[in-house]
PDB file of N, CA and C in Angstrom:
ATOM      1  N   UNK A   1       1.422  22.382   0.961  1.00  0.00           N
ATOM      2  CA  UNK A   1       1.629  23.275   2.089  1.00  0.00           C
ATOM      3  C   UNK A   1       0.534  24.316   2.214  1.00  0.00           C
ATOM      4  N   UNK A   2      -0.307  24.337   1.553  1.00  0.00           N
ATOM      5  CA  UNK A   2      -1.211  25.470   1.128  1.00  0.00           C
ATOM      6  C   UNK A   2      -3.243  25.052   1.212  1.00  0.00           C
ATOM      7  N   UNK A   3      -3.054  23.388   1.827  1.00  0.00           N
ATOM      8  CA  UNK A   3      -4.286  22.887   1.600  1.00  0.00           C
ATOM      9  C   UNK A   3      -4.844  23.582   2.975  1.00  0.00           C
ATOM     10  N   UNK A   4      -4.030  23.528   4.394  1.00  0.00           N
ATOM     11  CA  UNK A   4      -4.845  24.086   5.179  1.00  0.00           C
ATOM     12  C   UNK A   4      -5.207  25.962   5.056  1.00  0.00           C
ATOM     13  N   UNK A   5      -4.341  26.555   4.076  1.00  0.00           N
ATOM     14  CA  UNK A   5      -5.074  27.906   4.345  1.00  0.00           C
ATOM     15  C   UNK A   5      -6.373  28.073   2.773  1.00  0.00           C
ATOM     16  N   UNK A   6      -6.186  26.848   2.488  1.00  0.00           N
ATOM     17  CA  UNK A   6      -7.321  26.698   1.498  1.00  0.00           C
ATOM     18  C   UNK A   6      -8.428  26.408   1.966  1.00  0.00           C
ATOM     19  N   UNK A   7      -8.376  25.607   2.586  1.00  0.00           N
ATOM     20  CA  UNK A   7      -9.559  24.912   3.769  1.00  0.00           C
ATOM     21  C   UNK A   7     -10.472  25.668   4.040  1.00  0.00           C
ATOM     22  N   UNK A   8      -9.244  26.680   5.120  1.00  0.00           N
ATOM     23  CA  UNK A   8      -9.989  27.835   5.766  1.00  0.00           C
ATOM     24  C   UNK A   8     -10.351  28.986   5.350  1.00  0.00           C
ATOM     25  N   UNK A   9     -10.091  29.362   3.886  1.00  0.00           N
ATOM     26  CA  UNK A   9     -10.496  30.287   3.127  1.00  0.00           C
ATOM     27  C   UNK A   9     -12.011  30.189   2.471  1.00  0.00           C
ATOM     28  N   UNK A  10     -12.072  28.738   1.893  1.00  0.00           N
ATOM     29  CA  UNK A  10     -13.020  27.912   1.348  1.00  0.00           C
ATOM     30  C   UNK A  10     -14.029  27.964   2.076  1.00  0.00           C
ATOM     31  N   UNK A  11     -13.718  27.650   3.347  1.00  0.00           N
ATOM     32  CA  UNK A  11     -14.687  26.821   4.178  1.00  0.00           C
ATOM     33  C   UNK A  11     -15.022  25.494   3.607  1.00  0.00           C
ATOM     34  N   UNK A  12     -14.492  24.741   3.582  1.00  0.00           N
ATOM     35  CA  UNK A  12     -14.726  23.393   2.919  1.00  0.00           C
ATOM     36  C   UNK A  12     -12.866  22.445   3.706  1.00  0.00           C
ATOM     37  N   UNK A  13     -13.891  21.017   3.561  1.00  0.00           N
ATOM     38  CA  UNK A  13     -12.920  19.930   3.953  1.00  0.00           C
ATOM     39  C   UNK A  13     -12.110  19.106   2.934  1.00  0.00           C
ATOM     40  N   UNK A  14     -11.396  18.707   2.486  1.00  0.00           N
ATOM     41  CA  UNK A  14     -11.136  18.385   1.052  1.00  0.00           C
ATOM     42  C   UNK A  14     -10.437  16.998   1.229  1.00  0.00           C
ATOM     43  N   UNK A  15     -10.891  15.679   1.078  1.00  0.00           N
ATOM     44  CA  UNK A  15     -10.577  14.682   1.023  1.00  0.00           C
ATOM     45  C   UNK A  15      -9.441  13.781   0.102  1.00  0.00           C
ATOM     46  N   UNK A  16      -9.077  14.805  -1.214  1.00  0.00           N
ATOM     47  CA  UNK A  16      -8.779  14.864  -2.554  1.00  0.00           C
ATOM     48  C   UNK A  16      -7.844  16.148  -2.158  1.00  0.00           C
ATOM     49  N   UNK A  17      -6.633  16.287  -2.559  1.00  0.00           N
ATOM     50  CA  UNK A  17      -6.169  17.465  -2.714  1.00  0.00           C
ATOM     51  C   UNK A  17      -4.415  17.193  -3.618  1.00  0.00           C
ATOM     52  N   UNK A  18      -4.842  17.072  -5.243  1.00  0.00           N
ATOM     53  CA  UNK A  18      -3.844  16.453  -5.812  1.00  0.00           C
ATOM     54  C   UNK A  18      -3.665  17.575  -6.790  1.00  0.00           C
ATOM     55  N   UNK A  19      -2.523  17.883  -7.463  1.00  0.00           N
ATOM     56  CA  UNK A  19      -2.081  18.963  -8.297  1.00  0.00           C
ATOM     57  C   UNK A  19      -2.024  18.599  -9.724  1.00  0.00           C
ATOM     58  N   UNK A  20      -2.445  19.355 -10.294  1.00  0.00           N
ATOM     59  CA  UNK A  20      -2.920  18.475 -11.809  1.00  0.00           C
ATOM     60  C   UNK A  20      -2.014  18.970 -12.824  1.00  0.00           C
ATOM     61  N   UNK A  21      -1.795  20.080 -12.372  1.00  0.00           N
ATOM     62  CA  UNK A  21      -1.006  21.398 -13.715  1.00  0.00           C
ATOM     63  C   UNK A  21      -0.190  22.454 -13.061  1.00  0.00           C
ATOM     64  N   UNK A  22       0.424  22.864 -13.138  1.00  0.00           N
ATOM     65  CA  UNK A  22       0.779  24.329 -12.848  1.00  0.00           C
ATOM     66  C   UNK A  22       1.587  25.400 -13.421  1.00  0.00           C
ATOM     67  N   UNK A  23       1.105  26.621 -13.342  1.00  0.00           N
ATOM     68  CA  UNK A  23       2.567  27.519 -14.679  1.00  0.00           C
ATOM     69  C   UNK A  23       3.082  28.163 -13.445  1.00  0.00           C
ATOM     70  N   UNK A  24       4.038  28.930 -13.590  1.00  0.00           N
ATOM     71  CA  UNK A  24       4.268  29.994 -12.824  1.00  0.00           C
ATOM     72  C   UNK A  24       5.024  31.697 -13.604  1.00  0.00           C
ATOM     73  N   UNK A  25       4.629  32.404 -12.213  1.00  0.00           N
ATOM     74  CA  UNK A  25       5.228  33.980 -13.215  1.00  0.00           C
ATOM     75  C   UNK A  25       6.162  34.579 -12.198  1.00  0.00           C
ATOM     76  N   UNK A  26       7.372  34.873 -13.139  1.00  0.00           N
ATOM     77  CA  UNK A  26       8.213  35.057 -12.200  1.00  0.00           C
ATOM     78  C   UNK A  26       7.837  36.881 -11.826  1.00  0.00           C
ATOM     79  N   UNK A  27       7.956  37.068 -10.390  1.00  0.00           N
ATOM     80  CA  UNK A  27       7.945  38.173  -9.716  1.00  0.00           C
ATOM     81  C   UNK A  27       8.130  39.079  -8.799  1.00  0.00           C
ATOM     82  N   UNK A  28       8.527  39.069  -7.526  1.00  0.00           N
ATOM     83  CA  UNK A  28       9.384  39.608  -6.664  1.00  0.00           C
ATOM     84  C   UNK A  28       9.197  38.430  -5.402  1.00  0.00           C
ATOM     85  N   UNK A  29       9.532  37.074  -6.388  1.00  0.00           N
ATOM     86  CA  UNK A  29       9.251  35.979  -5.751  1.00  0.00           C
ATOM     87  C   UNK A  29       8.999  35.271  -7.047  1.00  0.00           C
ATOM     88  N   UNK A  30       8.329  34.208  -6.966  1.00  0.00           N
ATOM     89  CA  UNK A  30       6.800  33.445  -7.887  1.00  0.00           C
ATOM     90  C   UNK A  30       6.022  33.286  -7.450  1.00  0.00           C
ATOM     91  N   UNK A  31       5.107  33.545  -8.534  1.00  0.00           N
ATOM     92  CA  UNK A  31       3.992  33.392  -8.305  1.00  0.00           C
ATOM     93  C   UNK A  31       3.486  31.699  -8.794  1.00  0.00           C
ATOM     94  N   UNK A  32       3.395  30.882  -8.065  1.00  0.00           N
ATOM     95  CA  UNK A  32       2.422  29.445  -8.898  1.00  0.00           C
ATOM     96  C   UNK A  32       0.881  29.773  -9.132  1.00  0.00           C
ATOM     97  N   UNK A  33       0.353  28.958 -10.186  1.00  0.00           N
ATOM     98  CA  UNK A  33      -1.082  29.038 -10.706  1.00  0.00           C
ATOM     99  C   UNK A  33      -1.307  27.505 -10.587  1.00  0.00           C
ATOM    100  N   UNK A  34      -1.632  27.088  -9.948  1.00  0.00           N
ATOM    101  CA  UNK A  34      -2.453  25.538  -9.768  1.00  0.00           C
ATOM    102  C   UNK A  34      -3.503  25.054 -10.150  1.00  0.00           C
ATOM    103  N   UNK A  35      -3.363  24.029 -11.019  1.00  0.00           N
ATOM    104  CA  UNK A  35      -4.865  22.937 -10.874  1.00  0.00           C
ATOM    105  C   UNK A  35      -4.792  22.159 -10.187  1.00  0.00           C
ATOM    106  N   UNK A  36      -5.755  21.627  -8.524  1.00  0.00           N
ATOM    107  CA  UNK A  36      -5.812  21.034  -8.214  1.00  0.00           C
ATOM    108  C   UNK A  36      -6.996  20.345  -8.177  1.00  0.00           C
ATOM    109  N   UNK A  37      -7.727  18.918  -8.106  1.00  0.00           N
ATOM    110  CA  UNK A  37      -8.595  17.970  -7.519  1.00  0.00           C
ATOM    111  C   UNK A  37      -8.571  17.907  -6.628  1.00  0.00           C
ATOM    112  N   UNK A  38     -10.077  18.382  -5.951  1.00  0.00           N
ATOM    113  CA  UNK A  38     -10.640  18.335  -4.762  1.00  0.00           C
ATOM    114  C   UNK A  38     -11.828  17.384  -4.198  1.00  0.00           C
ATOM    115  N   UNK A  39     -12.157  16.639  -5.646  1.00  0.00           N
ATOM    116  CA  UNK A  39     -12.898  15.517  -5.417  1.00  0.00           C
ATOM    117  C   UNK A  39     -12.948  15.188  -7.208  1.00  0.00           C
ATOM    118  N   UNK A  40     -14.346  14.146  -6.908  1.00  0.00           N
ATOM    119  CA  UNK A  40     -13.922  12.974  -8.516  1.00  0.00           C
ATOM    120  C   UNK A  40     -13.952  14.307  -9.566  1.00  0.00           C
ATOM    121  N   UNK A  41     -14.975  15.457  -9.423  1.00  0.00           N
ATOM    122  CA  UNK A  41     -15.241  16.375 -10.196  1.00  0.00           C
ATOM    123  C   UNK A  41     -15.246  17.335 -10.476  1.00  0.00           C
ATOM    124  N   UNK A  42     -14.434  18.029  -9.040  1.00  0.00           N
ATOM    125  CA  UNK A  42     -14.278  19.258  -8.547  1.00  0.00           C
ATOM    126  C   UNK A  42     -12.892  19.503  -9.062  1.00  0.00           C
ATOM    127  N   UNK A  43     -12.524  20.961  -9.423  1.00  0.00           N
ATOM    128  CA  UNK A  43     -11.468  21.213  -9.420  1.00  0.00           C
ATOM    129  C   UNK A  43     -11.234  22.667  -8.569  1.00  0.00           C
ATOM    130  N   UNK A  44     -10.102  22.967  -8.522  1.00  0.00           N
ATOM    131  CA  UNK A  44     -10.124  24.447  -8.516  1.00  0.00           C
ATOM    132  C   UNK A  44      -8.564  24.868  -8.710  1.00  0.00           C
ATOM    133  N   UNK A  45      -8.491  26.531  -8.920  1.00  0.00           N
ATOM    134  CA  UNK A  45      -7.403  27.260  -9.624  1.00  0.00           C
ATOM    135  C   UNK A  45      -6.662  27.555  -8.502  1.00  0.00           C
ATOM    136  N   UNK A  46      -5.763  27.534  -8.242  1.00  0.00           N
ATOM    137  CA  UNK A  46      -4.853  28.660  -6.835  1.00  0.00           C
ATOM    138  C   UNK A  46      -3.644  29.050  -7.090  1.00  0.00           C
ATOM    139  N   UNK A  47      -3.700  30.225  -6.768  1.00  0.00           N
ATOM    140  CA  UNK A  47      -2.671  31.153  -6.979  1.00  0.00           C
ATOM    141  C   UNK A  47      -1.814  31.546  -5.666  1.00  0.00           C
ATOM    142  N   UNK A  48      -0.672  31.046  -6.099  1.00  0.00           N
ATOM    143  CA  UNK A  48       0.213  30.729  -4.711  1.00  0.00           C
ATOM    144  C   UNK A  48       1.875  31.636  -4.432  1.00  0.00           C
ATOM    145  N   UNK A  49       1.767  32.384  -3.665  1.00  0.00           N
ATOM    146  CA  UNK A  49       3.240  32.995  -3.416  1.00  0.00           C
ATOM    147  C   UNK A  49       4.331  32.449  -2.958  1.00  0.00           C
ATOM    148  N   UNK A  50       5.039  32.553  -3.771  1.00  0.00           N
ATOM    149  CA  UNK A  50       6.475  31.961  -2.584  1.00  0.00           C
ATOM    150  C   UNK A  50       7.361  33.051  -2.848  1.00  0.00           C
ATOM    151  N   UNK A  51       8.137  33.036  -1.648  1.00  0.00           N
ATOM    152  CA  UNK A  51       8.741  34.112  -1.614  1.00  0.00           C
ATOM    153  C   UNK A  51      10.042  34.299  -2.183  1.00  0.00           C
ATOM    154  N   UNK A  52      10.968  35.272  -2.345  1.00  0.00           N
ATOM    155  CA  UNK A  52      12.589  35.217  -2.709  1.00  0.00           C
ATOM    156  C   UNK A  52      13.137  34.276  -0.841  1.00  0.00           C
ATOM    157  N   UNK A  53      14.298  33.016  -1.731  1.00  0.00           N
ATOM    158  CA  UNK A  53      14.394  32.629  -0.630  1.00  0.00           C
ATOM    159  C   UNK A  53      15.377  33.060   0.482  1.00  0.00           C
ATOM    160  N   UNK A  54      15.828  34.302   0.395  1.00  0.00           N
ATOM    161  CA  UNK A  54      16.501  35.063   1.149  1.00  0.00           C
ATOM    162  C   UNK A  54      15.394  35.674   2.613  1.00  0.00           C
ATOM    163  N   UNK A  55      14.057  35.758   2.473  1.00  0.00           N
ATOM    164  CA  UNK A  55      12.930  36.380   3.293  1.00  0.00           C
ATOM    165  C   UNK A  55      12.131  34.965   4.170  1.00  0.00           C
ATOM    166  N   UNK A  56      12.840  33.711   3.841  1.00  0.00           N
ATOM    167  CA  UNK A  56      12.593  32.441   4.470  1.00  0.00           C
ATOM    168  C   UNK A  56      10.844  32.788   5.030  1.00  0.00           C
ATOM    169  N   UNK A  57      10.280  32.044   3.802  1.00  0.00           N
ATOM    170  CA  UNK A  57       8.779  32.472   4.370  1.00  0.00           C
ATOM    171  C   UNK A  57       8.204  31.355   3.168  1.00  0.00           C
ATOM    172  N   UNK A  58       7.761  30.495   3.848  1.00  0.00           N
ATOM    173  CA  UNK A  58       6.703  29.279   2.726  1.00  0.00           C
ATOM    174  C   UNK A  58       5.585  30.330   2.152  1.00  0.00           C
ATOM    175  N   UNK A  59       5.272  29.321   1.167  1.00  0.00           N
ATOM    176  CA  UNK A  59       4.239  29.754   0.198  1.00  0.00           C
ATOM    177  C   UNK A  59       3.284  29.825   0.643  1.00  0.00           C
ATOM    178  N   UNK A  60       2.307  31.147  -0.001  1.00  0.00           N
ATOM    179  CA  UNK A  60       0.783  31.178   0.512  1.00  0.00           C
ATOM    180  C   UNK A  60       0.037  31.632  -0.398  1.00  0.00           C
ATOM    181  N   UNK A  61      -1.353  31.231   0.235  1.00  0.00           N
ATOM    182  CA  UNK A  61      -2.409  31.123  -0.677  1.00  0.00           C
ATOM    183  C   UNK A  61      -2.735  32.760  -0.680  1.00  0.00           C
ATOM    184  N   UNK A  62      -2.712  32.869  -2.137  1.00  0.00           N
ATOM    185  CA  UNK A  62      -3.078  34.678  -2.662  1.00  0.00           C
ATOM    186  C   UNK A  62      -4.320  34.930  -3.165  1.00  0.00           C
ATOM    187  N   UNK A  63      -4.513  33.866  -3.580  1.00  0.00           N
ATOM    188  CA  UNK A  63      -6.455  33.688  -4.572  1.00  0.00           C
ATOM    189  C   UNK A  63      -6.397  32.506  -4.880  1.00  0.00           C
ATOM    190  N   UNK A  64      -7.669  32.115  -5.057  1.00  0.00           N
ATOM    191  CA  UNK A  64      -8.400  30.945  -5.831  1.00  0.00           C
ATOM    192  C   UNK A  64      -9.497  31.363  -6.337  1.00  0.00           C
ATOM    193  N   UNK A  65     -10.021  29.965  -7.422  1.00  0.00           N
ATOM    194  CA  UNK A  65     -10.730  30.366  -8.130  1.00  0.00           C
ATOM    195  C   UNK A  65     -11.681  28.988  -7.558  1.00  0.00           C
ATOM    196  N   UNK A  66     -13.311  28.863  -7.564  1.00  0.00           N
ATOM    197  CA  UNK A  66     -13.894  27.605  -7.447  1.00  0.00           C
ATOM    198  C   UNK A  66     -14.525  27.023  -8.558  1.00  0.00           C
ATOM    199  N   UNK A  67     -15.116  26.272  -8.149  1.00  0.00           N
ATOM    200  CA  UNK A  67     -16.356  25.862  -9.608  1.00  0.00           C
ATOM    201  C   UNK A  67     -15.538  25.202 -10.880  1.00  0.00           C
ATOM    202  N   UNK A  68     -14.690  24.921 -11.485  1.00  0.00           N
ATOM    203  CA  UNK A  68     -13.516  24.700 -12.126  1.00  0.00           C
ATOM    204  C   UNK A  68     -13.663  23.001 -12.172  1.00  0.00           C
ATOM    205  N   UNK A  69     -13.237  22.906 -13.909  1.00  0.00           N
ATOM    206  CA  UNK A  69     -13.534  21.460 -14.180  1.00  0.00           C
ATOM    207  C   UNK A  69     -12.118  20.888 -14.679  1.00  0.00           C
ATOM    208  N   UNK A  70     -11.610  19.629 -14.720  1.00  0.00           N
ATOM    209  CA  UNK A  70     -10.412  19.256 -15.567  1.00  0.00           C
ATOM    210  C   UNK A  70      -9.772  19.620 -16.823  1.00  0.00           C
ATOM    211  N   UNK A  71     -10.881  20.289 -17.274  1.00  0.00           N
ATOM    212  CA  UNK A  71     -10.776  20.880 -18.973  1.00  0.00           C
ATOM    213  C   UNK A  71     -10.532  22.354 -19.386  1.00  0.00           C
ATOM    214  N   UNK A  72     -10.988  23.265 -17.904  1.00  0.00           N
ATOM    215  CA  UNK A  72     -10.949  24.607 -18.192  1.00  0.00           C
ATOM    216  C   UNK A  72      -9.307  24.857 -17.791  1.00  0.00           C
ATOM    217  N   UNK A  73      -9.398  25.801 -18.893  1.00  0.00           N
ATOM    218  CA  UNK A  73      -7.653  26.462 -19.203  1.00  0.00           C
ATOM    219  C   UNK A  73      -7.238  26.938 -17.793  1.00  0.00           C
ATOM    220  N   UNK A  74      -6.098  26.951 -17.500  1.00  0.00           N
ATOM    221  CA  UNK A  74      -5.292  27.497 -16.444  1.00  0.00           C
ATOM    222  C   UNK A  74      -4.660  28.417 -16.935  1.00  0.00           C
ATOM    223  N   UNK A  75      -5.789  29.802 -16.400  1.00  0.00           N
ATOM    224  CA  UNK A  75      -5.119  31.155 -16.711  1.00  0.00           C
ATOM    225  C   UNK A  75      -4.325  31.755 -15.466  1.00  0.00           C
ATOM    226  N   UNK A  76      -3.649  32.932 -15.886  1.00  0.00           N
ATOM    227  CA  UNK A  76      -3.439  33.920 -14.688  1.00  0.00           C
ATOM    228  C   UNK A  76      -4.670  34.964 -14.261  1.00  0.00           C
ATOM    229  N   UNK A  77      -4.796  34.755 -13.108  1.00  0.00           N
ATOM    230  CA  UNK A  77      -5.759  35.551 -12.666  1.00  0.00           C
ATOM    231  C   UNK A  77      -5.105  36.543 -11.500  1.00  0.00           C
TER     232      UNK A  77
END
């Protein structure tokens, strides 16, 4: 739900957009931390809100991280 405001944050088209990992922290909502594949070699981090579901509001993109390989740790940022 989150690839098109990635897109447009990025500026980039993403052909690949598969979820590899994710933790989450609970907080006046959650917060998700994502690894996703964006191509054979690309990765990247995203940090995603969803809301308490009483405020009926899908998840959105809060930060990302780029440059990111299959191997680097999935921190909180």
């Amino acid at each position: 739900q989150v690839k098109p405001q990635f897109q447009s944050r990025a500026n980039t088209n993403c052909s690949v957009f598969t979820a590899i990992e994710y933790r989450t922290q609970v907080v006046a909502g959650t917060m998700y931390f994502i690894k996703v594949q964006v191509s054979n070699a690309e990765y990247v981090h995203l940090k995603v809100f969803q809301s308490l579901p009483h405020e009926n509001q899908g998840p959105s993109l809060a930060d990302f991280q780029t440059g990111k390989t299959r191997d680097d740790p999935l921190t909180y940022f």
